[in-house]
Protein backbone atom coordinates (compact mmCIF):
# COMPACT_ATOMS: atom_id res chain seq x y z
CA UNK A 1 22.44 22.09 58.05
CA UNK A 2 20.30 24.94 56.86
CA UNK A 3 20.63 26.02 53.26
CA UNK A 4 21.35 29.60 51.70
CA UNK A 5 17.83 31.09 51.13
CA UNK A 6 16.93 31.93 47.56
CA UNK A 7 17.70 35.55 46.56
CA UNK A 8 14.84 36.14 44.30
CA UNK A 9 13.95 35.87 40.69
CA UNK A 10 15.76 38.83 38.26
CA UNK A 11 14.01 41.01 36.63
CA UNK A 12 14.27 39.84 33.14
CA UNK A 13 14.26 36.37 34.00
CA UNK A 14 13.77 33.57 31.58
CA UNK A 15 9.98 31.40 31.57
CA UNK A 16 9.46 28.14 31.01
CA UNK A 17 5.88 27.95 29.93
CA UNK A 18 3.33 25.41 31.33
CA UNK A 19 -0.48 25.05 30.82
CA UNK A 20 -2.79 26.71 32.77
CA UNK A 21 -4.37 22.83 32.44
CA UNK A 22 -1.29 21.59 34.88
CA UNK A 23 -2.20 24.07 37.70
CA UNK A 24 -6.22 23.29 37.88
CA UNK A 25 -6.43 19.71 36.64
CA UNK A 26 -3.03 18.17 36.82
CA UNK A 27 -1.39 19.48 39.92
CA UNK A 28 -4.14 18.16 42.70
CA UNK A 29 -3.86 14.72 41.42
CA UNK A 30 -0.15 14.95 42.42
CA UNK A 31 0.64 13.57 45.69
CA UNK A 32 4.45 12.65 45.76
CA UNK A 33 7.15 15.58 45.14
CA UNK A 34 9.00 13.46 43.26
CA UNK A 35 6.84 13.29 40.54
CA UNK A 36 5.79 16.76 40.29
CA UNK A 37 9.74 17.97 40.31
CA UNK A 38 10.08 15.36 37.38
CA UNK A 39 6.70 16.93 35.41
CA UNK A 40 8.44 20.26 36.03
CA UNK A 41 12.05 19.30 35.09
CA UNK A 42 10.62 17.71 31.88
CA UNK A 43 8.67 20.82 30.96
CA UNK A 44 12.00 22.49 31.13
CA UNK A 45 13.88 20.92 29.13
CA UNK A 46 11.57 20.29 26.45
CA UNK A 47 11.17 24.44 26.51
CA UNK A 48 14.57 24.65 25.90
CA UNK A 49 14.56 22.35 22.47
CA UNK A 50 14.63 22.67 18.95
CA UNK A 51 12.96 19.99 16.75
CA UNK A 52 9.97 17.56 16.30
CA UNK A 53 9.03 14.98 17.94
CA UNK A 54 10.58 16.60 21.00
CA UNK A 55 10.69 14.23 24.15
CA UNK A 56 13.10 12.75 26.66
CA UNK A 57 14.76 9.29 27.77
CA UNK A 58 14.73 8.02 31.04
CA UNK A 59 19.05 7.57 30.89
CA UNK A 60 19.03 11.29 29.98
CA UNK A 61 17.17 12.16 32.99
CA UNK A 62 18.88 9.56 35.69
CA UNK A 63 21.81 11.01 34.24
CA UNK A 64 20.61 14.95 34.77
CA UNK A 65 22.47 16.29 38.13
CA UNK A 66 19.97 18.99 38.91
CA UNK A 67 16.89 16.69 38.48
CA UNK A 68 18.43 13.74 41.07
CA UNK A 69 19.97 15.95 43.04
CA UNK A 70 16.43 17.34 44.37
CA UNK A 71 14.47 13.89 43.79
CA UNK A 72 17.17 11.73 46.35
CA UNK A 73 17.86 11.87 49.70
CA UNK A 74 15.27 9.08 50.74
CA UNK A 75 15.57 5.34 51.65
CA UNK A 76 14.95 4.17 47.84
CA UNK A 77 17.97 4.56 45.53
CA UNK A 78 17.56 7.60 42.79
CA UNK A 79 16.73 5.23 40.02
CA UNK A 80 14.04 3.78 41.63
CA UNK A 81 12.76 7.32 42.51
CA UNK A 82 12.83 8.39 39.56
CA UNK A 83 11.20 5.31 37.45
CA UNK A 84 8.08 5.52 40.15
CA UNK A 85 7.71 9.18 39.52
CA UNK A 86 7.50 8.78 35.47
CA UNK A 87 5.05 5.25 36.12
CA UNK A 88 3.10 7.94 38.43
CA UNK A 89 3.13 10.52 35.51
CA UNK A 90 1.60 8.43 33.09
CA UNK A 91 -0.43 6.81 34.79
CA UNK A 92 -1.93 10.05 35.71
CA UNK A 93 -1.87 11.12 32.06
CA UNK A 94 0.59 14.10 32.31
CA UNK A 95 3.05 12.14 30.11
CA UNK A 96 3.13 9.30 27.32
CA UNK A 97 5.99 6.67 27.11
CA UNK A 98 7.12 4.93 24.38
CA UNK A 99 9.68 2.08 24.39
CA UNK A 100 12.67 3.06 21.13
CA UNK A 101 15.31 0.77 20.65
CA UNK A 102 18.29 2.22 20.27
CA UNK A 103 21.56 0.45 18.31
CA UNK A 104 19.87 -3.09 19.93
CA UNK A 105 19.38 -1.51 23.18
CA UNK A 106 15.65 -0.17 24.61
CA UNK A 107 15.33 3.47 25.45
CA UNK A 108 12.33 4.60 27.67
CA UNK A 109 11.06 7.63 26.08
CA UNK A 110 8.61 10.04 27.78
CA UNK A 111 6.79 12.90 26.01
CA UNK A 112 4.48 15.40 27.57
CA UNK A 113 0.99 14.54 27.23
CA UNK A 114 -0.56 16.78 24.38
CA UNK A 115 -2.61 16.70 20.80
CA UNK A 116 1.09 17.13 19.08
CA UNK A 117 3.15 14.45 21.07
CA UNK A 118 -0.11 12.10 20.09
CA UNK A 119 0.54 12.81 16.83
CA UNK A 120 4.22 12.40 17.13
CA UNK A 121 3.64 9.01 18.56
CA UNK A 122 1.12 8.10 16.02
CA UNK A 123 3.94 8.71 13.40
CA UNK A 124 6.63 6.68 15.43
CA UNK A 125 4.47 4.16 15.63
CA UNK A 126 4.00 4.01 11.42
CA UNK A 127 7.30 4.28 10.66
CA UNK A 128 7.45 7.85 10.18
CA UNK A 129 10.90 8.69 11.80
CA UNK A 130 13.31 6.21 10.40
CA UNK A 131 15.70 6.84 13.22
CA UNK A 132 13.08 6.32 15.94
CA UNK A 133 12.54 2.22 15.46
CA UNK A 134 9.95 1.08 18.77
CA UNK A 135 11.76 -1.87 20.59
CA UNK A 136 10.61 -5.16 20.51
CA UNK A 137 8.91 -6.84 23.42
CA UNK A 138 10.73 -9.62 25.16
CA UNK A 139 10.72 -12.58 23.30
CA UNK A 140 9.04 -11.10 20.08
CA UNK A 141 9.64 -9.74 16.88
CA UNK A 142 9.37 -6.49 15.44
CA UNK A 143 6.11 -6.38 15.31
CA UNK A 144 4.77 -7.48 18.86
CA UNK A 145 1.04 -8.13 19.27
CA UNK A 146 -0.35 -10.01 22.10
CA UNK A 147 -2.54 -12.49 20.08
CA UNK A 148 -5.90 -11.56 22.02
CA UNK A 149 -5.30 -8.32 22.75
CA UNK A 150 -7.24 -6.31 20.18
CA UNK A 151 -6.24 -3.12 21.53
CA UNK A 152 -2.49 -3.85 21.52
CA UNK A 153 -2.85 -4.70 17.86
CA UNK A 154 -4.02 -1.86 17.33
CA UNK A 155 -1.59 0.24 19.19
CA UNK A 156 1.11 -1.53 17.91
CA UNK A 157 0.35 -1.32 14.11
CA UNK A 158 -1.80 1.78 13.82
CA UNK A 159 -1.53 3.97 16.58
CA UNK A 160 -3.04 5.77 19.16
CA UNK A 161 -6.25 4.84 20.10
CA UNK A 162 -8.80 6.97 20.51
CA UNK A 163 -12.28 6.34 22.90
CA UNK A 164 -14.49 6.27 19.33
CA UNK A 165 -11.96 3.04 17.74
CA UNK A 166 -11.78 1.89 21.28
CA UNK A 167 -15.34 1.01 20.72
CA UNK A 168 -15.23 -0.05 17.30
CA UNK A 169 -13.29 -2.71 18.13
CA UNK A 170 -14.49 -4.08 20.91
CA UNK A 171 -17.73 -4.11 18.57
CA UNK A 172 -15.69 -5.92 15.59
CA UNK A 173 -14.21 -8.45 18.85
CA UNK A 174 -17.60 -9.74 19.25
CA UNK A 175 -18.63 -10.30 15.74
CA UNK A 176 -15.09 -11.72 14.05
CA UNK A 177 -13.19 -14.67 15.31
CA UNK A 178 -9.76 -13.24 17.16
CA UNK A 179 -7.79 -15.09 14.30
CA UNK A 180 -9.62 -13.53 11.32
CA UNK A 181 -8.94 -9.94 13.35
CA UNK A 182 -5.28 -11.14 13.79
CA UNK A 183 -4.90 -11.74 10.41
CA UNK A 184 -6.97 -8.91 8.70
CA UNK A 185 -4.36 -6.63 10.44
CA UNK A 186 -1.64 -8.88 9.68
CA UNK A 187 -2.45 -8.34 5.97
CA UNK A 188 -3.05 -4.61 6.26
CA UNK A 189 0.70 -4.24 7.83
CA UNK A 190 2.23 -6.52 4.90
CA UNK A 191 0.04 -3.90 1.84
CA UNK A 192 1.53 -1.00 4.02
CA UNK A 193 -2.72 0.01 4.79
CA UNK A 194 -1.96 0.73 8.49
CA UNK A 195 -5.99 1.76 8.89
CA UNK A 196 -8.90 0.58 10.83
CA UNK A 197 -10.88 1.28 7.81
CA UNK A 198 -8.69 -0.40 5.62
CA UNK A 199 -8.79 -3.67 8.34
CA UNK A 200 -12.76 -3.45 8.94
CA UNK A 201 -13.06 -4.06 5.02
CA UNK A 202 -11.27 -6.95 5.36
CA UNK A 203 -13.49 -8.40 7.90
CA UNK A 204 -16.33 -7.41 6.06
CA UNK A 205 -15.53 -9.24 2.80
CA UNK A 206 -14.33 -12.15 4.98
CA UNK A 207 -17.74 -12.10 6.66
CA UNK A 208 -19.45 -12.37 3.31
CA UNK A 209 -17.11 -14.07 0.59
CA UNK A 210 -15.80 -16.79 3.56
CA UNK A 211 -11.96 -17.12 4.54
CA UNK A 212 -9.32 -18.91 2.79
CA UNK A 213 -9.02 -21.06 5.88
CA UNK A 214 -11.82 -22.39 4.89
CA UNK A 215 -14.08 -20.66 7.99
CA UNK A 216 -17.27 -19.27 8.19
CA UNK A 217 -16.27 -17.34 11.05
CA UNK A 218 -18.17 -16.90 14.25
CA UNK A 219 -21.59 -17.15 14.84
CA UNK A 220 -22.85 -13.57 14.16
CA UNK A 221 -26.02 -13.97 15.10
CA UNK A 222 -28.38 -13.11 12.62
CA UNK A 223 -27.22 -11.27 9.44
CA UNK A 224 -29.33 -8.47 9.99
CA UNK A 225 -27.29 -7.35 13.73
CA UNK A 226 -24.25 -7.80 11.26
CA UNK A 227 -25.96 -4.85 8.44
CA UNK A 228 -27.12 -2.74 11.61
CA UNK A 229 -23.74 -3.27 13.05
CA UNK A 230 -21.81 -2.29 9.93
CA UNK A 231 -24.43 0.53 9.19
CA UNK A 232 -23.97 2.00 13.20
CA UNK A 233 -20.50 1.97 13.37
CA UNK A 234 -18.53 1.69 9.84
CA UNK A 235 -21.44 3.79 7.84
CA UNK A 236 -19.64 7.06 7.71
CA UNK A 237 -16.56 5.28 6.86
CA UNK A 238 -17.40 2.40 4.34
CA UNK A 239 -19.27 2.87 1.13
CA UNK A 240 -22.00 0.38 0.91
């Protein structure tokens, strides 16, 4: 059945603005029409909001006749559709997800990917918004961290991480012993000190002083790769 062409845009129509990023980096990474009419829809309705941090859930979406109405129509239900096209999206790094829980229940929430959403989700993530609390993992508490996973403690009790503390850590993950980093963070959470600065300090007086556990810690090596270490990476942050 063919369709009523479209008539045209109005004069005075309304915009919904988009980077000029989307069109000559974003776009030709884009090869299902799904997710590009979800990037689109999203940039729509985040145009059309008042607030900070502005973003959207996946219910509110699923739930949003115009969007499924023009993502459906295949052999996969629309939920389906939909969830591959926002995996698709961030995984292309058009937008970020964060996991809320809402009264008990988890929310999928989905900004669009920019220096301010970052920085929203860097103040989720610290407690920031009292109203926006991040779910839980299955099984876990409120805090979940993977035990060896030294960027997921990091993401999970700092924040974002950047490429620069992405290899600051896996410089302190070869010097410290995973439980020492486990429990330097653990102890920077509990003092409300949610930095790496703050956590590399513990380390470092760890490394020196010795553990209450009793631990040397791991073999570093020789103490001078430990000073050049420390001076390399840590020297514009730590006072000597």
């Amino acid at each position: 059945m063919n369709k009523k062409p479209f008539s045209g845009f109005p004069a005075r129509a309304e915009v919904t603005p988009i980077p000029n990023l989307f069109f000559t980096a974003v776009m030709p990474k884009i090869d299902g029409v799904a997710e590009l009419k979800t990037i689109l829809h999203v940039f729509w309705l985040l145009s059309r909001r008042r607030g900070y941090p502005q973003f959207v859930t996946y219910n509110e979406l699923l739930s949003d006749p115009i969007l499924m109405s023009g993502i459906g129509g295949g052999a996969k239900p629309k939920d389906e559709v939909l969830r591959l096209a926002l995996e698709q999206a961030v995984q292309h790094g058009t937008m970020l997800h964060l996991r809320l829980d809402r009264d008990g229940q988890p929310e999928d929430a989905y900004f669009i990917s920019s220096e301010t959403a970052k920085e929203a989700i860097n103040k989720i993530q610290q407690g920031e918004f009292p109203q926006l609390v991040l779910a839980p993992r299955k099984g876990e508490g409120v805090e979940p961290v993977p035990p060896s996973d030294i960027f997921s403690l990091y993401e999970q009790n700092i924040g974002m991480l950047t490429p620069m503390i992405a290899e600051e850590l896996q410089e302190a993950e070869k010097l410290y012993p995973v439980e020492w980093i486990e429990s330097a963070f653990k102890e920077a959470v509990a003092l409300n000190k949610r930095s790496w600065k703050y956590i590399t300090r513990i380390l470092e007086r760890w490394a020196v002083e010795g553990k209450d556990d009793g631990k040397s810690g791991r073999d570093f090596k020789k103490a001078d790769d430990r000073d050049k270490y420390t001076r390399q990476i840590y020297g514009h942050m730590v006072k000597r």
